[in-house]
Protein backbone atom coordinates (compact mmCIF):
# COMPACT_ATOMS: atom_id res chain seq x y z
CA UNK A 1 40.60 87.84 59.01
CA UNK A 2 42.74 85.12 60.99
CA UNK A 3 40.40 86.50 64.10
CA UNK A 4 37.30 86.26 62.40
CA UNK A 5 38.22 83.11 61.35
CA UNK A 6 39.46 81.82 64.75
CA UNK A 7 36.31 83.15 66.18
CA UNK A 8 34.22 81.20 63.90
CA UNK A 9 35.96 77.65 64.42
CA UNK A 10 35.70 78.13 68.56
CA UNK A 11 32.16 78.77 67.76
CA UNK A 12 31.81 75.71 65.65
CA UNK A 13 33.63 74.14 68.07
CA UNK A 14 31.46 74.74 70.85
CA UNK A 15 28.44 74.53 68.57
CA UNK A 16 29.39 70.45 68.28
CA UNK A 17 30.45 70.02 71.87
CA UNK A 18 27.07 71.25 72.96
CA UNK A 19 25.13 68.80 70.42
CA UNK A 20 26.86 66.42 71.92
CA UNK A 21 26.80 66.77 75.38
CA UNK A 22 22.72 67.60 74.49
CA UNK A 23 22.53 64.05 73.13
CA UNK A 24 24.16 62.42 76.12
CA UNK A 25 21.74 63.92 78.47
CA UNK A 26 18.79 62.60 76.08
CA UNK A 27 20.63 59.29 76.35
CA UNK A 28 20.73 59.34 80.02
CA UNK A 29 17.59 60.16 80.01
CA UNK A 30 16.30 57.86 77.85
CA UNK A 31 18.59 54.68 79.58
CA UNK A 32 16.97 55.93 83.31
CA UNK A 33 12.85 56.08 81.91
CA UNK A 34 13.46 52.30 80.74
CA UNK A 35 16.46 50.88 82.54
CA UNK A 36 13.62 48.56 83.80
CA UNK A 37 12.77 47.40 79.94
CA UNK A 38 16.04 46.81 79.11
CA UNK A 39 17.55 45.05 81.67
CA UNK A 40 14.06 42.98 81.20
CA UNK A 41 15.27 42.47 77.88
CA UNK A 42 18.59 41.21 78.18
CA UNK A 43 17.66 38.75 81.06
CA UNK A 44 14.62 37.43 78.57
CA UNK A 45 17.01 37.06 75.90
CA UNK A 46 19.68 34.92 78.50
CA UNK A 47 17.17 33.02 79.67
CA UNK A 48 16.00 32.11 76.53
CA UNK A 49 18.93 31.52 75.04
CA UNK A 50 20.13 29.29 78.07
CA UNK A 51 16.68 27.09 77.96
CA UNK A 52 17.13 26.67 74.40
CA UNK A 53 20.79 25.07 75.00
CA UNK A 54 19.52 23.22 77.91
CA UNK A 55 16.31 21.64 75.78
CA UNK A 56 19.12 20.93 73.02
CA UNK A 57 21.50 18.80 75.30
CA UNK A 58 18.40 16.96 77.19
CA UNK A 59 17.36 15.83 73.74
CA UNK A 60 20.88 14.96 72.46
CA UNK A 61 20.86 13.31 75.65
CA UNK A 62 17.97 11.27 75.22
CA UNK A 63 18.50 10.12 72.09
CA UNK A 64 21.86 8.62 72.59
CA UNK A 65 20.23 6.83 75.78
CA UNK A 66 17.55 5.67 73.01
CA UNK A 67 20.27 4.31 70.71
CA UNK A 68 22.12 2.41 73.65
CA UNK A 69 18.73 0.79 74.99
CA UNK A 70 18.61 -0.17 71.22
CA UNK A 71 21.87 -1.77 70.60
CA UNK A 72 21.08 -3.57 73.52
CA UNK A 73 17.90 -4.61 72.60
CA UNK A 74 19.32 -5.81 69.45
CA UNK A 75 22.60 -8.06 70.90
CA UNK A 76 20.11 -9.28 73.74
CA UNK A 77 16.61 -9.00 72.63
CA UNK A 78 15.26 -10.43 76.28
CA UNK A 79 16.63 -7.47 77.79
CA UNK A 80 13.58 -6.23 79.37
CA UNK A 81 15.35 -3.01 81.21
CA UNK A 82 16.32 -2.21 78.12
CA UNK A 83 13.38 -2.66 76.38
CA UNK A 84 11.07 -0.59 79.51
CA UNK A 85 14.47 2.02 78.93
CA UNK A 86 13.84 1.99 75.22
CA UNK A 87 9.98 2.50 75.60
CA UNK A 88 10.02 5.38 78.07
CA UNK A 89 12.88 7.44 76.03
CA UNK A 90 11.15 7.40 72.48
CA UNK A 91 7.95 5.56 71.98
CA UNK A 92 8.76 5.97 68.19
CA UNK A 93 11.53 4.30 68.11
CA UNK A 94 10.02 1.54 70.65
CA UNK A 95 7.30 0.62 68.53
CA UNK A 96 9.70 0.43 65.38
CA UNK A 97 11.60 -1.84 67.00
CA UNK A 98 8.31 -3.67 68.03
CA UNK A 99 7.09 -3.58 64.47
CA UNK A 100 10.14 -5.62 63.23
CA UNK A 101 10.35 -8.25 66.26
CA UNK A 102 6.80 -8.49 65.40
CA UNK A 103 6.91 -8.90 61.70
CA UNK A 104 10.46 -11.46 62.69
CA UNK A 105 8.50 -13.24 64.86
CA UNK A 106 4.84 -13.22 63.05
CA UNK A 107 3.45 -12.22 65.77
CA UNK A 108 -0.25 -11.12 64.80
CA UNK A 109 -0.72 -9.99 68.18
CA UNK A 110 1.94 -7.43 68.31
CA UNK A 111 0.97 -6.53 65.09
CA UNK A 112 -2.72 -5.65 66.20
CA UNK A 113 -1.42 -3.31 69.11
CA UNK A 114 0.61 -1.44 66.77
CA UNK A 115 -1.90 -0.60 64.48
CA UNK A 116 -2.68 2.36 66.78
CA UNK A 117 0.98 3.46 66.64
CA UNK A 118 1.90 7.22 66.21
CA UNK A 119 5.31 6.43 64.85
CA UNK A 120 4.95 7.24 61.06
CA UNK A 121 4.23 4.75 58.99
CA UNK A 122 4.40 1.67 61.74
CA UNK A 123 0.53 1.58 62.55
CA UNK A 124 -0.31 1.71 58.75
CA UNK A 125 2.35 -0.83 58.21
CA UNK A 126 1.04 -3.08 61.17
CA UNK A 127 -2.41 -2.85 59.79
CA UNK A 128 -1.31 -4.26 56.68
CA UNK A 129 0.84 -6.73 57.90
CA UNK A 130 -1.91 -7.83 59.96
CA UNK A 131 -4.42 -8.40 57.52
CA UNK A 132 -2.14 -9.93 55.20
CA UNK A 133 -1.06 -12.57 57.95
CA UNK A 134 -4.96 -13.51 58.70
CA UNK A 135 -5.79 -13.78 54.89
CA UNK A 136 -9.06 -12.13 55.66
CA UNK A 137 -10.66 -10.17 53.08
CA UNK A 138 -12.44 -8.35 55.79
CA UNK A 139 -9.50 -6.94 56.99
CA UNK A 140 -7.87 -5.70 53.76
CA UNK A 141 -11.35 -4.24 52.93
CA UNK A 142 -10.42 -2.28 56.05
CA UNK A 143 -6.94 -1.47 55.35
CA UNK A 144 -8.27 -0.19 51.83
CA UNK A 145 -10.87 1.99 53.24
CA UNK A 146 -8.21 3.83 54.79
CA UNK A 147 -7.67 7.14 53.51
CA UNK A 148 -3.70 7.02 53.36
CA UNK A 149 -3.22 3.79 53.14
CA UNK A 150 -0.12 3.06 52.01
CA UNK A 151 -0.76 -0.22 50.08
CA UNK A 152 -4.56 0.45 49.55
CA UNK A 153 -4.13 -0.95 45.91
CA UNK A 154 -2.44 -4.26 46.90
CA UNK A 155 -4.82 -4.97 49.74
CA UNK A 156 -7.81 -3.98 46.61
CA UNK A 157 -5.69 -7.07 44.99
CA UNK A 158 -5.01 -9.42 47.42
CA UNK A 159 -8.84 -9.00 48.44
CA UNK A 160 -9.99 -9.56 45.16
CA UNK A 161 -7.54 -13.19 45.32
CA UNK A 162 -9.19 -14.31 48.01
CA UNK A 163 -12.49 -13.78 46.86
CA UNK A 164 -11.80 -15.42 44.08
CA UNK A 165 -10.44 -18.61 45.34
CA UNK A 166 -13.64 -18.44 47.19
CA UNK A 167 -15.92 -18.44 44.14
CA UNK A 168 -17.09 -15.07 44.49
CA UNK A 169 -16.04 -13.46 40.94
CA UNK A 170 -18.70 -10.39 40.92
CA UNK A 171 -17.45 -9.27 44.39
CA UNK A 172 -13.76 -9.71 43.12
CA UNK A 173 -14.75 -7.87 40.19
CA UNK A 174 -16.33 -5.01 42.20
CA UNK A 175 -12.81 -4.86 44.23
CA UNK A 176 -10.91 -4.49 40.96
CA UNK A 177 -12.40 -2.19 39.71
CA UNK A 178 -11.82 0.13 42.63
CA UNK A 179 -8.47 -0.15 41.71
CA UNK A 180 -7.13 3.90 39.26
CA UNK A 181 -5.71 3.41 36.21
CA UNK A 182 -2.95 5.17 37.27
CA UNK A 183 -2.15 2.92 40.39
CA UNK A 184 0.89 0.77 39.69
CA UNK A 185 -1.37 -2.25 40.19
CA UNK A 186 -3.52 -1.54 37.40
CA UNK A 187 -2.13 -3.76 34.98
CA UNK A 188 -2.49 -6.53 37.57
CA UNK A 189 -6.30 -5.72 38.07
CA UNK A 190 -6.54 -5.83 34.37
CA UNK A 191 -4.69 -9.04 34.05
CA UNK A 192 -7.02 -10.72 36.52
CA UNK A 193 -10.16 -8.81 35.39
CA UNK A 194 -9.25 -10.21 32.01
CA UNK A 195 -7.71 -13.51 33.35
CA UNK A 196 -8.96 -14.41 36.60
CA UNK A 197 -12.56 -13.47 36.99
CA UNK A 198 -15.43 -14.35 34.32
């Protein structure tokens, strides 16, 4: 028994030796028909990784120049390297910082460049500042008509003022009544619907 026993565990034996000496050849195999693919892989997956790091530090790296231009800008605002620096890092961030000099120094000029701005908010902002600065009721009308205009109701309001002080009621009314009940200047439309204009 001990020899049929012996006998079967050499067989076993060499029975796993040659499944896996069979899979190393199919591995070999496999790594030769697409060594190309792989080693294609790996230097994609450096490379990417690598540009990724590289895009990561140039835009840390601009942003802290952006910041310094700033604080420059802001201990000496006639600093015009500064200012050209500023401008040519992030044009965001240069025409927020030309929205408040603007709005500082009431400049309606500055205010009319920005009101093509692509920072968020500063060329809605500028628009409205704008208008609000000429007291023209043509210009709020075309701050309101703006689809997200962020103080569409007030410029309905302040429009409506104006026309008002001018004499013209029915087109004052016809402004406040633009104006949703569930805008937070209804009560003030109602006030001077009520109130203002007869």
């Amino acid at each position: 028994m001990s020899i049929k026993n012996n006998i079967e565990m050499v067989r076993d034996e060499l029975t796993s030796e040659e499944k896996f000496f069979e899979k190393s050849v199919i591995t070999e195999r496999f790594v030769k028909k697409y060594k190309n693919a792989i080693i294609g892989t790996v230097v994609a997956i450096v490379v990417v990784i690598g540009g990724n790091i590289a895009y990561d530090m140039n835009k840390e790296s601009t942003v802290r120049a952006a910041n310094e231009a700033l604080n420059e800008l802001q201990e000496n605002s006639s600093n015009t390297q500064a200012l050209s620096r500023l401008q040519s890092l992030s044009p965001d961030l240069y025409d927020v910082y030309s929205y408040s000099k603007a709005i500082a120094d009431k400049d309606i000029g500055s205010l009319e460049k920005l009101k093509k701005s692509t920072a968020i908010l500063i060329g809605d902002l500028a628009a409205y500042e704008s208008a609000q600065s000429s007291n023209d009721t043509s210009k709020f009308d075309n701050y309101a008509l703006k689809q997200d205009a962020i103080y569409k109701d007030l410029a309905q309001v302040q429009s409506a003022i104006l026309l008002m002080n001018e004499g013209k009621n029915d087109k004052a009314h016809e402004k406040l009544l633009l104006i949703s009940d569930s805008s937070s200047f209804a009560k003030v439309a109602k006030a001077l619907l009520h109130y203002g204009v007869k």
